[in-house]
N, C-alpha and C. Protein backbone atom coordinates (compact mmCIF):
# COMPACT_ATOMS: atom_id res chain seq x y z
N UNK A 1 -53.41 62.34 -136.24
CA UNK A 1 -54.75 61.79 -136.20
C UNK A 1 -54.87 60.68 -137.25
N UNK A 2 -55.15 59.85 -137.19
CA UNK A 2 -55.96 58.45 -137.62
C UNK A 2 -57.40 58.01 -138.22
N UNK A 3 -57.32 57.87 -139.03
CA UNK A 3 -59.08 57.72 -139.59
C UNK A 3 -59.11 56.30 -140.12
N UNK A 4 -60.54 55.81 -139.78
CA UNK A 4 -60.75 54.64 -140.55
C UNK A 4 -62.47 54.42 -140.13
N UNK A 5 -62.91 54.14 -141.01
CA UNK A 5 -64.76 54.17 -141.48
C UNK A 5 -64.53 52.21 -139.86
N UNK A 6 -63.61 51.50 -139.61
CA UNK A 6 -63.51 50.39 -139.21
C UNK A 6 -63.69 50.26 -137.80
N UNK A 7 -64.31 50.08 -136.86
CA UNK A 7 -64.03 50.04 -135.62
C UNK A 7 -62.91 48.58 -134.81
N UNK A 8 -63.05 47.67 -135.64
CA UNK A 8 -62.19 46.82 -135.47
C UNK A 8 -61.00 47.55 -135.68
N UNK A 9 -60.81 47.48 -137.15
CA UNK A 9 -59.13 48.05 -137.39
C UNK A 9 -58.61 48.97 -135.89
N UNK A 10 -59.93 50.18 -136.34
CA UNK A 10 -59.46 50.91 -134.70
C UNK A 10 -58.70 50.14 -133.86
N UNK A 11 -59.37 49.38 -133.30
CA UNK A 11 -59.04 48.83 -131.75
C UNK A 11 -57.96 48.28 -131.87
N UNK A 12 -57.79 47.36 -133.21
CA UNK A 12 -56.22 46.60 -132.99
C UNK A 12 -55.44 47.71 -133.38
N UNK A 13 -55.28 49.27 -133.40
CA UNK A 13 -54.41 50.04 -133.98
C UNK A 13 -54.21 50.39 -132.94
N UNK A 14 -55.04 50.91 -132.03
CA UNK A 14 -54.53 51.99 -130.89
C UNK A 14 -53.80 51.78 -129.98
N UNK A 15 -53.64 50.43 -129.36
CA UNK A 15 -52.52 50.28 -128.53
C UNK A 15 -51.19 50.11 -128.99
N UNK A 16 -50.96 50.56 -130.39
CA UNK A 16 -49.97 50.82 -131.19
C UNK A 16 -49.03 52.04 -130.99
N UNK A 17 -49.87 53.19 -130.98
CA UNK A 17 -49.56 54.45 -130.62
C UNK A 17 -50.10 55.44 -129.77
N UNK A 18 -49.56 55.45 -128.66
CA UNK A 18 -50.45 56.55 -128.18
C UNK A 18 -51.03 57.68 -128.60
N UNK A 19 -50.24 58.64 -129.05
CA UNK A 19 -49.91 59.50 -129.34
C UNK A 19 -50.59 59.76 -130.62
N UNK A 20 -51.54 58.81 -130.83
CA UNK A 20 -52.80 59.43 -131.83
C UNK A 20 -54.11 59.19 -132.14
N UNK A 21 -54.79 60.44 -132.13
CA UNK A 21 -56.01 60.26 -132.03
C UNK A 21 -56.43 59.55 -132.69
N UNK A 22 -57.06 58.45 -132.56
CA UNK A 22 -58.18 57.78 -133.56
C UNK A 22 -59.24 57.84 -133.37
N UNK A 23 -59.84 58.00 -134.91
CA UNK A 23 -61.23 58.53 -135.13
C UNK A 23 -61.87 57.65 -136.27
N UNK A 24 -63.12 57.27 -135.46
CA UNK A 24 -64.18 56.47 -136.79
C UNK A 24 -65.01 57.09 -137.60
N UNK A 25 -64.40 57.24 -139.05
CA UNK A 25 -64.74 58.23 -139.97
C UNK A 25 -65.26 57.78 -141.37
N UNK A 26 -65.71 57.90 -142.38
CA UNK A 26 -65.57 57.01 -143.58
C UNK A 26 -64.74 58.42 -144.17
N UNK A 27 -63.90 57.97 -145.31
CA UNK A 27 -63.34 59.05 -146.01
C UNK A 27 -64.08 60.03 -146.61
N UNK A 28 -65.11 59.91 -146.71
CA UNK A 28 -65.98 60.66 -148.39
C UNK A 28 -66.69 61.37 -147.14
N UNK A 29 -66.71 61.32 -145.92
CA UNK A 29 -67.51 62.51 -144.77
C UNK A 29 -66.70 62.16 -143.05
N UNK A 30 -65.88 63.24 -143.64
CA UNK A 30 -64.72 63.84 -142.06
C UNK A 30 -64.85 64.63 -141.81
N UNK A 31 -65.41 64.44 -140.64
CA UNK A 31 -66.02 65.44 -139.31
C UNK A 31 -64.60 65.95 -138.92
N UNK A 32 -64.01 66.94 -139.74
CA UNK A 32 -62.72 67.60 -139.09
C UNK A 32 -63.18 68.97 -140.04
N UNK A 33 -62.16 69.52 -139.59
CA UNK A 33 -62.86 71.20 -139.59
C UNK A 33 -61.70 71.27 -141.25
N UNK A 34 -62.17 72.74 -142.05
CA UNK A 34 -61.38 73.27 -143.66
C UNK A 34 -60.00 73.37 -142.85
N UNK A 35 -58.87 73.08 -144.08
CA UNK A 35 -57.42 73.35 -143.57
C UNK A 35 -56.89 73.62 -142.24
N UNK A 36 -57.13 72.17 -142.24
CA UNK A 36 -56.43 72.24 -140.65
C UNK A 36 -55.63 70.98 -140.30
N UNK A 37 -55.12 70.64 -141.80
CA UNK A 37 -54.15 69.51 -141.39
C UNK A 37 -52.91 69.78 -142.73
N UNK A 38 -51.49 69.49 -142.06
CA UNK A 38 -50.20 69.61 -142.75
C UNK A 38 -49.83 69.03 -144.15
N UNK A 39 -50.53 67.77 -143.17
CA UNK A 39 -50.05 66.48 -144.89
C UNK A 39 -51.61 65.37 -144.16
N UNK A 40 -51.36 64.49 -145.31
CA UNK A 40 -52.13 63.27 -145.08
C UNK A 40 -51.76 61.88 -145.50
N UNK A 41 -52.26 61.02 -145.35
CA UNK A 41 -51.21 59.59 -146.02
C UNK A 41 -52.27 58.47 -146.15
N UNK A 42 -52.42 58.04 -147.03
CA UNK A 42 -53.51 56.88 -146.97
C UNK A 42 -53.26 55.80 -147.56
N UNK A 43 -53.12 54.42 -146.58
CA UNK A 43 -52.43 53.61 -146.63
C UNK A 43 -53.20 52.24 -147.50
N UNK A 44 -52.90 51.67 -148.47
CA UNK A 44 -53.80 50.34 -148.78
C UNK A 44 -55.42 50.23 -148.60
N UNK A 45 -56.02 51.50 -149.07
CA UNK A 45 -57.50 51.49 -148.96
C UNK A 45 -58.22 52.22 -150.04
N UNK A 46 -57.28 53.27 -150.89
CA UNK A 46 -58.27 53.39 -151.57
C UNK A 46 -59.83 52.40 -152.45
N UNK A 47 -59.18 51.17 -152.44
CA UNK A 47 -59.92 50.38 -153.01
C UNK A 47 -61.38 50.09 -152.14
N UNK A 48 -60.87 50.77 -151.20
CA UNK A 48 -62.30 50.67 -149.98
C UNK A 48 -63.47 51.72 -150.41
N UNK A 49 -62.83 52.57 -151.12
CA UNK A 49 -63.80 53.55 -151.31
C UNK A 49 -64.99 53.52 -152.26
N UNK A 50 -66.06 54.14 -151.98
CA UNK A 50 -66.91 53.63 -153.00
C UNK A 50 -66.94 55.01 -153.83
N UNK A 51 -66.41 56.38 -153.90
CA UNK A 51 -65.94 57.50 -154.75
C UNK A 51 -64.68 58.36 -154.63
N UNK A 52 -63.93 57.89 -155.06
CA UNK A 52 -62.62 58.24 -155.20
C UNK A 52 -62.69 59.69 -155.19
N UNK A 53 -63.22 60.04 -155.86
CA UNK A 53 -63.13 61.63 -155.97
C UNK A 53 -63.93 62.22 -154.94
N UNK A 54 -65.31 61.87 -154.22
CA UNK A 54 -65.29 62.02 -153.48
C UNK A 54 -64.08 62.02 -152.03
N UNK A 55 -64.08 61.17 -151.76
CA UNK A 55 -62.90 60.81 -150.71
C UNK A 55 -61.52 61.91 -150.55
N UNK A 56 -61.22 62.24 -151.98
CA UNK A 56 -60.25 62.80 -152.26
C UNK A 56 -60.69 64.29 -152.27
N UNK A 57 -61.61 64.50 -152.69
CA UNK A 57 -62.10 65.89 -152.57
C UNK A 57 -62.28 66.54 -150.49
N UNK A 58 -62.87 65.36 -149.51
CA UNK A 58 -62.41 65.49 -148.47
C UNK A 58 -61.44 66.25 -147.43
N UNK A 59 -60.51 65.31 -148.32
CA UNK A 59 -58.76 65.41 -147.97
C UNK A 59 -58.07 66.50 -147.90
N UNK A 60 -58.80 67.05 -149.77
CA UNK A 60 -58.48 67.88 -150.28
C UNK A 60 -58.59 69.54 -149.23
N UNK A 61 -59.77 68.99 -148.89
CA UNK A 61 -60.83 70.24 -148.36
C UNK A 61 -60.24 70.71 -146.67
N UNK A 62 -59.70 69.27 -145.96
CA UNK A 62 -58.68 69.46 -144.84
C UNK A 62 -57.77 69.77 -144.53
N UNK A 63 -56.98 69.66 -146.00
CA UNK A 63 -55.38 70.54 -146.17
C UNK A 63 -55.46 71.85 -146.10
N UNK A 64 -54.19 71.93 -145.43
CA UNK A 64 -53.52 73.50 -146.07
C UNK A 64 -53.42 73.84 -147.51
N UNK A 65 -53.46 74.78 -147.83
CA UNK A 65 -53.09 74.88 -149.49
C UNK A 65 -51.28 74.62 -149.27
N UNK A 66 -51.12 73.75 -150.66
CA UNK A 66 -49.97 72.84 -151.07
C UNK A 66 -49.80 72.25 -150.23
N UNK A 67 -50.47 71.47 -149.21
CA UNK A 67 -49.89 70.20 -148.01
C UNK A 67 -50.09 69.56 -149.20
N UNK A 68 -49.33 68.48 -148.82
CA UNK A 68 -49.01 67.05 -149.53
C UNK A 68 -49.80 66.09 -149.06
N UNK A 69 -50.46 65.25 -150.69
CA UNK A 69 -50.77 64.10 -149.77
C UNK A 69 -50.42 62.46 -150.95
N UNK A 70 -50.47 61.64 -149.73
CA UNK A 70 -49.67 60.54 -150.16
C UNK A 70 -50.24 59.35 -149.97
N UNK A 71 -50.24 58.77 -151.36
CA UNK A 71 -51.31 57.34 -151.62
C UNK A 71 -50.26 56.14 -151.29
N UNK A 72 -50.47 54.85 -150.84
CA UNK A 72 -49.73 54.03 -151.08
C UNK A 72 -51.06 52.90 -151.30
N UNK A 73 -50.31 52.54 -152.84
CA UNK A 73 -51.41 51.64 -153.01
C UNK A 73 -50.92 50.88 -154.51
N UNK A 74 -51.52 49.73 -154.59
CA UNK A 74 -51.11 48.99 -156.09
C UNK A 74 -52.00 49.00 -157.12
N UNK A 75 -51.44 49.24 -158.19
CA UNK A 75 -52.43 48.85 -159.14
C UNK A 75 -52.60 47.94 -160.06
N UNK A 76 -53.82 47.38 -161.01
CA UNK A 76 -53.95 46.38 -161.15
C UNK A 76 -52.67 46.04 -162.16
N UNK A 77 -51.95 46.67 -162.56
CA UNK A 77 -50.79 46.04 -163.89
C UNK A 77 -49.95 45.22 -162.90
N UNK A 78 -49.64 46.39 -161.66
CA UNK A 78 -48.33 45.94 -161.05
C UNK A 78 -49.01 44.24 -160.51
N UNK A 79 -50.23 44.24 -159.93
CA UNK A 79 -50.83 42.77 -159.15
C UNK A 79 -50.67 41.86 -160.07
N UNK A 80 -50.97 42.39 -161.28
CA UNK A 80 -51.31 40.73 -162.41
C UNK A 80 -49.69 40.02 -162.41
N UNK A 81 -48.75 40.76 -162.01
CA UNK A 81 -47.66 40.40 -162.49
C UNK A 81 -46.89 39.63 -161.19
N UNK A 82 -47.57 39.39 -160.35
CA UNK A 82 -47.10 38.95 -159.54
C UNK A 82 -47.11 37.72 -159.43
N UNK A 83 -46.16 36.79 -158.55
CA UNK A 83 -46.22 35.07 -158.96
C UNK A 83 -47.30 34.63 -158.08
N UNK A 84 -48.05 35.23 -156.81
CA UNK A 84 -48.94 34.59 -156.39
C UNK A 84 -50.34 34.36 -157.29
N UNK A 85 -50.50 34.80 -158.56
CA UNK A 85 -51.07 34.58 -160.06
C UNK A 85 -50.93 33.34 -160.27
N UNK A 86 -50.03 32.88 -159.74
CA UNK A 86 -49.54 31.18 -160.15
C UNK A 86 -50.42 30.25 -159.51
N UNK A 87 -50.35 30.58 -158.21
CA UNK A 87 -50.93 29.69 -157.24
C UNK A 87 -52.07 30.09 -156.76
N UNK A 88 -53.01 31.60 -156.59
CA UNK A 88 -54.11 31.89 -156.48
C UNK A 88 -54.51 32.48 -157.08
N UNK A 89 -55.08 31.68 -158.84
CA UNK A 89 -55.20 32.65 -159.97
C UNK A 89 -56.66 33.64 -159.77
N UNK A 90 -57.56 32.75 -159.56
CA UNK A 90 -58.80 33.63 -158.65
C UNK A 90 -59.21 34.51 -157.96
N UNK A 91 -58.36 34.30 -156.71
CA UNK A 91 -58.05 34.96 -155.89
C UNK A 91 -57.46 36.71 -156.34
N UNK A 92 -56.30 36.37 -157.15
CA UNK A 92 -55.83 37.29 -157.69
C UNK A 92 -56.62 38.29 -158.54
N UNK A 93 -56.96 37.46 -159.34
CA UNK A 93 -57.97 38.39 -160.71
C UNK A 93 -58.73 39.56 -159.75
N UNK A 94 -59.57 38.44 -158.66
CA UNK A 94 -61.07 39.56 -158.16
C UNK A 94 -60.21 40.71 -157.25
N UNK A 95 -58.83 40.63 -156.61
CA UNK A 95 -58.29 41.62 -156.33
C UNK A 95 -57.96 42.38 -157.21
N UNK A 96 -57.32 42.16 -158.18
CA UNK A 96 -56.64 42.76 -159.27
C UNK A 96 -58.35 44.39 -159.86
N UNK A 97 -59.24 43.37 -159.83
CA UNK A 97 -60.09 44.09 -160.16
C UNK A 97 -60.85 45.45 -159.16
N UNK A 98 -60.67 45.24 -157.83
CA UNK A 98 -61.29 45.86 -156.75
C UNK A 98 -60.50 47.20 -157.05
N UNK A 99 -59.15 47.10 -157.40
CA UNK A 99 -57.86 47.99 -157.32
C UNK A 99 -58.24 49.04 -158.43
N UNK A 100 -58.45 50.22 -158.00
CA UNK A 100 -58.02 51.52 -159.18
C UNK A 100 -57.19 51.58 -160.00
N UNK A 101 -57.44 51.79 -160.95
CA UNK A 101 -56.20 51.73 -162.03
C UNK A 101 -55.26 53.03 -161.99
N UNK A 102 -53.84 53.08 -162.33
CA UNK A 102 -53.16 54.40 -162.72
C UNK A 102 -54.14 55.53 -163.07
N UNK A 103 -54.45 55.72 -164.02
CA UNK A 103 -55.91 56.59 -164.65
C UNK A 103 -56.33 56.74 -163.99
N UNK A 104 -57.35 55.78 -163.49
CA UNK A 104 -58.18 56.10 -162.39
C UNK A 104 -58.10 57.42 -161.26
N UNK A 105 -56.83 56.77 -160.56
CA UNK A 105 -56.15 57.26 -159.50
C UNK A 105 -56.00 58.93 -159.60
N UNK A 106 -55.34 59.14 -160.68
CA UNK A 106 -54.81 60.28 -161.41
C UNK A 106 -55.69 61.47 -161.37
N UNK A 107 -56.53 60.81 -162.19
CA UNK A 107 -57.58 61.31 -162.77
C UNK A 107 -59.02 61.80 -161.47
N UNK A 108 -58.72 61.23 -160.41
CA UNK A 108 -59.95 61.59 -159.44
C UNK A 108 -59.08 62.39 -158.44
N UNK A 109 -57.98 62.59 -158.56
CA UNK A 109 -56.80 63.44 -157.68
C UNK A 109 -57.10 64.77 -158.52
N UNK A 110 -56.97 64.44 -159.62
CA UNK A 110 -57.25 65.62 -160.09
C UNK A 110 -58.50 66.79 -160.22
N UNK A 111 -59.79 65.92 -160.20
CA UNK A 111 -61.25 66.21 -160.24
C UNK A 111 -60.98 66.72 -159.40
N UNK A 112 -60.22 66.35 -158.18
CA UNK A 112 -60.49 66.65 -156.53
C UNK A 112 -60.18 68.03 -155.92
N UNK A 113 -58.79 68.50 -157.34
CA UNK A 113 -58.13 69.70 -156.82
C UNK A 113 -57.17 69.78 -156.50
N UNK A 114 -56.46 68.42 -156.46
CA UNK A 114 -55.08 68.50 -156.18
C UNK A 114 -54.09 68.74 -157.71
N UNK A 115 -53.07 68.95 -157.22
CA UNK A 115 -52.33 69.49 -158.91
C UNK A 115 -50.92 68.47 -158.26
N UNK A 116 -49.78 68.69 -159.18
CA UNK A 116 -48.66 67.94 -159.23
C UNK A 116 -48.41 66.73 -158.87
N UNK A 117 -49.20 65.88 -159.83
CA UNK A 117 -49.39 64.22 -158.95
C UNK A 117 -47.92 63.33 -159.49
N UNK A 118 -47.21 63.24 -158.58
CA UNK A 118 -46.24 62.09 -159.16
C UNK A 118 -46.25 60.80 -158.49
N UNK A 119 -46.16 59.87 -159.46
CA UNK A 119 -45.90 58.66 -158.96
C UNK A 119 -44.92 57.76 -159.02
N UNK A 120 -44.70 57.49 -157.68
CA UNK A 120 -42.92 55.98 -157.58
C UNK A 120 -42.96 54.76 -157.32
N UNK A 121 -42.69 53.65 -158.10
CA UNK A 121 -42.76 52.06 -157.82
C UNK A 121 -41.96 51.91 -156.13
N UNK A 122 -42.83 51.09 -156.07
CA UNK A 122 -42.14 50.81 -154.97
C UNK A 122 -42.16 49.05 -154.72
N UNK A 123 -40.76 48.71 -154.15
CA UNK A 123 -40.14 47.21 -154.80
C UNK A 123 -40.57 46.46 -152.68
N UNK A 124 -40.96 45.75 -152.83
CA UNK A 124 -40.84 45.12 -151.69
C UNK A 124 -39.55 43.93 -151.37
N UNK A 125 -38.99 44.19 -150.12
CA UNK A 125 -37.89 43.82 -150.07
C UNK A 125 -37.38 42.90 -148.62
N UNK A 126 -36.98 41.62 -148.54
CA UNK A 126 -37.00 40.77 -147.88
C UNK A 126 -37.11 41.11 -146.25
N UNK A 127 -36.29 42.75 -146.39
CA UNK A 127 -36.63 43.01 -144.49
C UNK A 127 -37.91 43.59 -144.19
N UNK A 128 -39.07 43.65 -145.27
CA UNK A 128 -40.63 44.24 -144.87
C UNK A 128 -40.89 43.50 -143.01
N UNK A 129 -41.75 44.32 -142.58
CA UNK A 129 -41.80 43.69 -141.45
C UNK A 129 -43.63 43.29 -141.19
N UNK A 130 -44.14 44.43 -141.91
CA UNK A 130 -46.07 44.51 -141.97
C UNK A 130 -46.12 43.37 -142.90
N UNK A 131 -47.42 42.59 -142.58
CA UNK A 131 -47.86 41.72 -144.01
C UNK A 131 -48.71 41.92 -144.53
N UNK A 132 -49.05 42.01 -145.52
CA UNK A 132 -50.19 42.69 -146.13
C UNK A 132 -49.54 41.42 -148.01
N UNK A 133 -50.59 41.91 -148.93
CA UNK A 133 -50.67 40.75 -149.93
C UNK A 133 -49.33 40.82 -150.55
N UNK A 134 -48.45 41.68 -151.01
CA UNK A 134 -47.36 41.53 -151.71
C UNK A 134 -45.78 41.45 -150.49
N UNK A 135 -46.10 41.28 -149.37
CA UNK A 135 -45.54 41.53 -147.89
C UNK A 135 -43.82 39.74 -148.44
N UNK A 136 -44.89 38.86 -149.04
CA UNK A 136 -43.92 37.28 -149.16
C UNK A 136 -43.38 37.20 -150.24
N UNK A 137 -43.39 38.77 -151.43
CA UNK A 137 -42.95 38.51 -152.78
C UNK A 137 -41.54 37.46 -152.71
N UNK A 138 -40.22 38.37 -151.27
CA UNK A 138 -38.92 37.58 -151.44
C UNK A 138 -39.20 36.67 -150.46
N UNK A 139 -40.18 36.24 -149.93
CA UNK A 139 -40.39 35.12 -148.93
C UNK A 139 -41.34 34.35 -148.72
N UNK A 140 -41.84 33.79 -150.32
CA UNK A 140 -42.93 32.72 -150.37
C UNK A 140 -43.16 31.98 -149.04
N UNK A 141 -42.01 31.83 -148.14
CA UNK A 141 -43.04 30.71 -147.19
C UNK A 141 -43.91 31.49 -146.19
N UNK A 142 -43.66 32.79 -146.16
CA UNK A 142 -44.59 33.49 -145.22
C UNK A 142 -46.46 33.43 -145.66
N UNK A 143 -46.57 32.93 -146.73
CA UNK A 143 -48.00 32.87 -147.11
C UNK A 143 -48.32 31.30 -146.66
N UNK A 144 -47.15 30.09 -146.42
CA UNK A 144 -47.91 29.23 -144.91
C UNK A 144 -48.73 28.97 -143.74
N UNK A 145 -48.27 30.58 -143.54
CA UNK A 145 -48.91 30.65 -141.98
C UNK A 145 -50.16 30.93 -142.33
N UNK A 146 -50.84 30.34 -141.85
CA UNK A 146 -52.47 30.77 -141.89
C UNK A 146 -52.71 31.91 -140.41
N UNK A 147 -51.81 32.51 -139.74
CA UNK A 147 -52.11 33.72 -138.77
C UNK A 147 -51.50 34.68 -140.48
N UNK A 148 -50.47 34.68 -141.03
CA UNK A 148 -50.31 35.77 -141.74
C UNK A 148 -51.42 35.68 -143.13
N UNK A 149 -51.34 34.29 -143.45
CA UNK A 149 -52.91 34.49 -144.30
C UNK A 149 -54.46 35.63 -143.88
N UNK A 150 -54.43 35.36 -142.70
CA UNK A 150 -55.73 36.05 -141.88
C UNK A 150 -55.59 37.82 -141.90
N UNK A 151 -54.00 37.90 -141.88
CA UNK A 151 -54.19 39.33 -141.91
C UNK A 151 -54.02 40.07 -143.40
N UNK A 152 -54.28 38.99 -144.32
CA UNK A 152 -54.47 39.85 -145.39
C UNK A 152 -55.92 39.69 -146.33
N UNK A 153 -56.09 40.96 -146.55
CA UNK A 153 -57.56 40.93 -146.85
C UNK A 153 -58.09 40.06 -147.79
N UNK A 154 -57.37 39.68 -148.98
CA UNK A 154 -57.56 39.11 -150.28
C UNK A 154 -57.58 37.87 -149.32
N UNK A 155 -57.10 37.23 -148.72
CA UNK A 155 -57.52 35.88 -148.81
C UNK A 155 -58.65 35.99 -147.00
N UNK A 156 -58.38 36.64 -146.40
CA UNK A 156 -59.36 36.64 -145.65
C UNK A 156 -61.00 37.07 -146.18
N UNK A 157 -61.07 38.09 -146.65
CA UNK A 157 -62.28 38.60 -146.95
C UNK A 157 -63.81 38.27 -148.25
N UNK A 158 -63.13 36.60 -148.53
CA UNK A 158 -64.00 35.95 -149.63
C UNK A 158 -63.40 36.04 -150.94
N UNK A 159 -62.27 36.57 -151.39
CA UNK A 159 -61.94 36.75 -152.43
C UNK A 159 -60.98 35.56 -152.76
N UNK A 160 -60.57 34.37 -151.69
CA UNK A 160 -60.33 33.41 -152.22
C UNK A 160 -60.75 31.95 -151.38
N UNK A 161 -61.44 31.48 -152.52
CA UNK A 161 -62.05 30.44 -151.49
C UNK A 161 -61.35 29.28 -151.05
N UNK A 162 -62.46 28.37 -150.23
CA UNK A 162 -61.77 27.32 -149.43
C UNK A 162 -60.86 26.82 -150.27
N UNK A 163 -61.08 25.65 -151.63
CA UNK A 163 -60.92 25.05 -152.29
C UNK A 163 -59.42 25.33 -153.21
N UNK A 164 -59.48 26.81 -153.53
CA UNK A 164 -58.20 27.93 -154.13
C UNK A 164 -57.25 27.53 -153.17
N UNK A 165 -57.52 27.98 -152.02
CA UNK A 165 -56.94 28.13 -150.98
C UNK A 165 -55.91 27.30 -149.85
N UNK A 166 -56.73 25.78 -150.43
CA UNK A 166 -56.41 24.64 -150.00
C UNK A 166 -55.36 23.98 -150.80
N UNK A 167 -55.91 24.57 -152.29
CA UNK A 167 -54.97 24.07 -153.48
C UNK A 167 -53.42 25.09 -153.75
N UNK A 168 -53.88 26.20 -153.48
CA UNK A 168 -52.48 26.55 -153.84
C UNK A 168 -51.61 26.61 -153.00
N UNK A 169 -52.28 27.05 -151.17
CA UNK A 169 -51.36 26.58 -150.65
C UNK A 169 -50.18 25.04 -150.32
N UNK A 170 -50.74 24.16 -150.93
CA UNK A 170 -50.27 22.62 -151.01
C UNK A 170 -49.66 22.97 -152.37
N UNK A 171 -49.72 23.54 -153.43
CA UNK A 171 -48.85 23.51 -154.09
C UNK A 171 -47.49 24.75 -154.17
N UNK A 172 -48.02 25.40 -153.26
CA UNK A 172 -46.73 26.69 -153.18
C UNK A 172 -45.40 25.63 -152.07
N UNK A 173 -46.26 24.59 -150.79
CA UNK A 173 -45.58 24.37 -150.18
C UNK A 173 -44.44 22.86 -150.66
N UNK A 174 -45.58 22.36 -151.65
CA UNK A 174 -44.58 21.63 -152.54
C UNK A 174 -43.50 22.41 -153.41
N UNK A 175 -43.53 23.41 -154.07
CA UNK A 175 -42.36 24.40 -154.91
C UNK A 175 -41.62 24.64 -154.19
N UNK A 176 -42.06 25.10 -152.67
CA UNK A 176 -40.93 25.51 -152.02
C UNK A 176 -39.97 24.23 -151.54
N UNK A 177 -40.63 23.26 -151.12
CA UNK A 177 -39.70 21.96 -150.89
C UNK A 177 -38.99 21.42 -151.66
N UNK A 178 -39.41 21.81 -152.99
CA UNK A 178 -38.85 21.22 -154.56
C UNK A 178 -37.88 22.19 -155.00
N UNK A 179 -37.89 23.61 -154.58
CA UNK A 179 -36.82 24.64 -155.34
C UNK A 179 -37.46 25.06 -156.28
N UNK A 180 -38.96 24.87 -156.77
CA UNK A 180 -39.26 25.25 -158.30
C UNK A 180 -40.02 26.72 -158.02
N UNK A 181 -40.15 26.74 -157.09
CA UNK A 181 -40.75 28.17 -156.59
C UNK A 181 -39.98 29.47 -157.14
N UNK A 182 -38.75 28.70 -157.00
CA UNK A 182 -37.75 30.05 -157.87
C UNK A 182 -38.12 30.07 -158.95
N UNK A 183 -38.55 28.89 -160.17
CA UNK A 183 -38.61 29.52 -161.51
C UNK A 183 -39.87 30.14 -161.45
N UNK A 184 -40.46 29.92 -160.82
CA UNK A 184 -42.20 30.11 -160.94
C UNK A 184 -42.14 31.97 -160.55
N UNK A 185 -40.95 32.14 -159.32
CA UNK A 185 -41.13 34.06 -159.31
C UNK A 185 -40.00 34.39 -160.43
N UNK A 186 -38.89 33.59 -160.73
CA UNK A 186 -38.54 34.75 -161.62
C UNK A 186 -39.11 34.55 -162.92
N UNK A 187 -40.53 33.94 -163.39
CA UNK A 187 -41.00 33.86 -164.57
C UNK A 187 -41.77 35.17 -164.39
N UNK A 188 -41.91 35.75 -163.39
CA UNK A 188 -43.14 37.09 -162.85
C UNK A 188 -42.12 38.28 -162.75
N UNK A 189 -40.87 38.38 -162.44
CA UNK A 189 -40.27 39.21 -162.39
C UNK A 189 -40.72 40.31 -163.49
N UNK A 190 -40.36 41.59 -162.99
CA UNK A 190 -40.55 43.09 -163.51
C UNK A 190 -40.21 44.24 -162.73
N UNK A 191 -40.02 44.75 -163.69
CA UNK A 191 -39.36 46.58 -163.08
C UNK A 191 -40.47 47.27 -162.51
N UNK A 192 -41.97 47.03 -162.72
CA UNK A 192 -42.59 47.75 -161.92
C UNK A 192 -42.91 48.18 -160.62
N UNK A 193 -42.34 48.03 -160.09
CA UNK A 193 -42.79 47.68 -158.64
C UNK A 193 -44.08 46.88 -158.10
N UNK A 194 -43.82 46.64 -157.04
CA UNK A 194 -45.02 45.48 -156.57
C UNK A 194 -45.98 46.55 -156.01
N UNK A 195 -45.90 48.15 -155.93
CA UNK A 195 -46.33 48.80 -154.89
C UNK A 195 -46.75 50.18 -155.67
N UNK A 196 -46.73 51.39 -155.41
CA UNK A 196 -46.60 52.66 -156.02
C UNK A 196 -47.17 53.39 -155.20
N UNK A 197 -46.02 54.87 -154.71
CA UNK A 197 -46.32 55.87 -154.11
C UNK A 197 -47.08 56.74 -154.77
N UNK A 198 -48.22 57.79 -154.28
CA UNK A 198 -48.48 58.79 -155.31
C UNK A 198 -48.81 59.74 -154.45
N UNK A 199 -47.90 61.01 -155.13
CA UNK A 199 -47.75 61.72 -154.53
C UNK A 199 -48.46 63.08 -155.22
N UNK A 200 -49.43 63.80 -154.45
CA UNK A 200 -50.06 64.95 -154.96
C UNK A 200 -50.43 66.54 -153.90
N UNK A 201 -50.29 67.09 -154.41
CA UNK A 201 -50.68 68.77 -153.65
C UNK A 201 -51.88 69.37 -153.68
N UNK A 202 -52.37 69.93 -152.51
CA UNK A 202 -53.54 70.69 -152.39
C UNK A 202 -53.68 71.87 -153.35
N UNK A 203 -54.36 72.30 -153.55
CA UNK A 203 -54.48 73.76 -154.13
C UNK A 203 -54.15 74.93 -153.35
């Protein structure tokens, strides 16, 4: 089963998979019945939420005792460090800020009831196939396309404007014609990952 508060997202999801129910839900109130689901996985949204611990308390409340459940999501250390900082410094910041912090995260998993939270970087790597904002880390020219611009939220959803937008793409596409694009990511390089799994248990 499938959840998302989105009816759009819905629609472009479902002819994806048959084979699962989708349902228009917001996280913080799911019309699904106490422990009656294995695991759960929630993909690039916590930042959608407007109570984390709410949301998570939910989740919590749908599991089995000890199902697993699994965040994928960035936080703001790993974003600042990224080279699109270079070219959409704006842009970046007001994402950087929307994003839960480590703490944060932790800390409302825990309010929620879940126990054993671990968390793993996770490195994005030239065969990604989804695009989403850190999707062009090894392939700056994929942030050209204005169809793969559109599908990512930070620059679709107001968080970077015309003007940002106009400017950095003309200057990412000059670096890349120039070769200087390389010094510009490995001046951003880091061990953190661009990404982070987090992984936690029901009660």
């Amino acid at each position: 089963m499938a959840v998302d508060a989105s009816t759009t997202m819905l629609a472009e999801a479902q002819h994806k998979c048959e084979g699962v129910q989708w349902r228009c839900m917001s996280a913080e109130h799911l019309s699904l019945d106490d422990q009656s689901f294995d695991a759960a996985i929630c993909t690039l949204v916590i930042h959608h939420f407007s109570r984390l611990v709410a949301a998570f308390a939910e989740v919590a409340r749908v599991l089995k005792p000890k199902a697993r459940f699994v965040l994928f999501t960035a936080f703001p250390e790993q974003m600042e460090r990224y080279w699109l900082c270079h070219y959409f410094p704006e842009m970046m910041r007001l994402a950087c800020e929307q994003m839960p912090g480590r703490d944060a995260v932790t800390t409302a998993l825990s309010d929620a009831g879940f126990t054993q939270c671990e968390i793993q970087p996770f490195e994005v790597t030239p065969a990604l196939q989804d695009f989403f904002l850190h999707s062009g880390k090894q392939r700056p020219e994929v942030y050209l396309s204005e169809a793969v611009r559109l599908g990512i939220s930070s620059f679709r959803n107001g968080l970077c404007s015309a003007a940002e937008k106009r400017d950095g793409v003309a200057r990412l596409a000059a670096d890349i014609e120039s070769g200087a694009v390389e010094s510009v990511m490995r001046e951003y390089q880091h061990s953190g990952g661009a990404y982070a799994f987090v992984a936690a248990h029901a009660s």
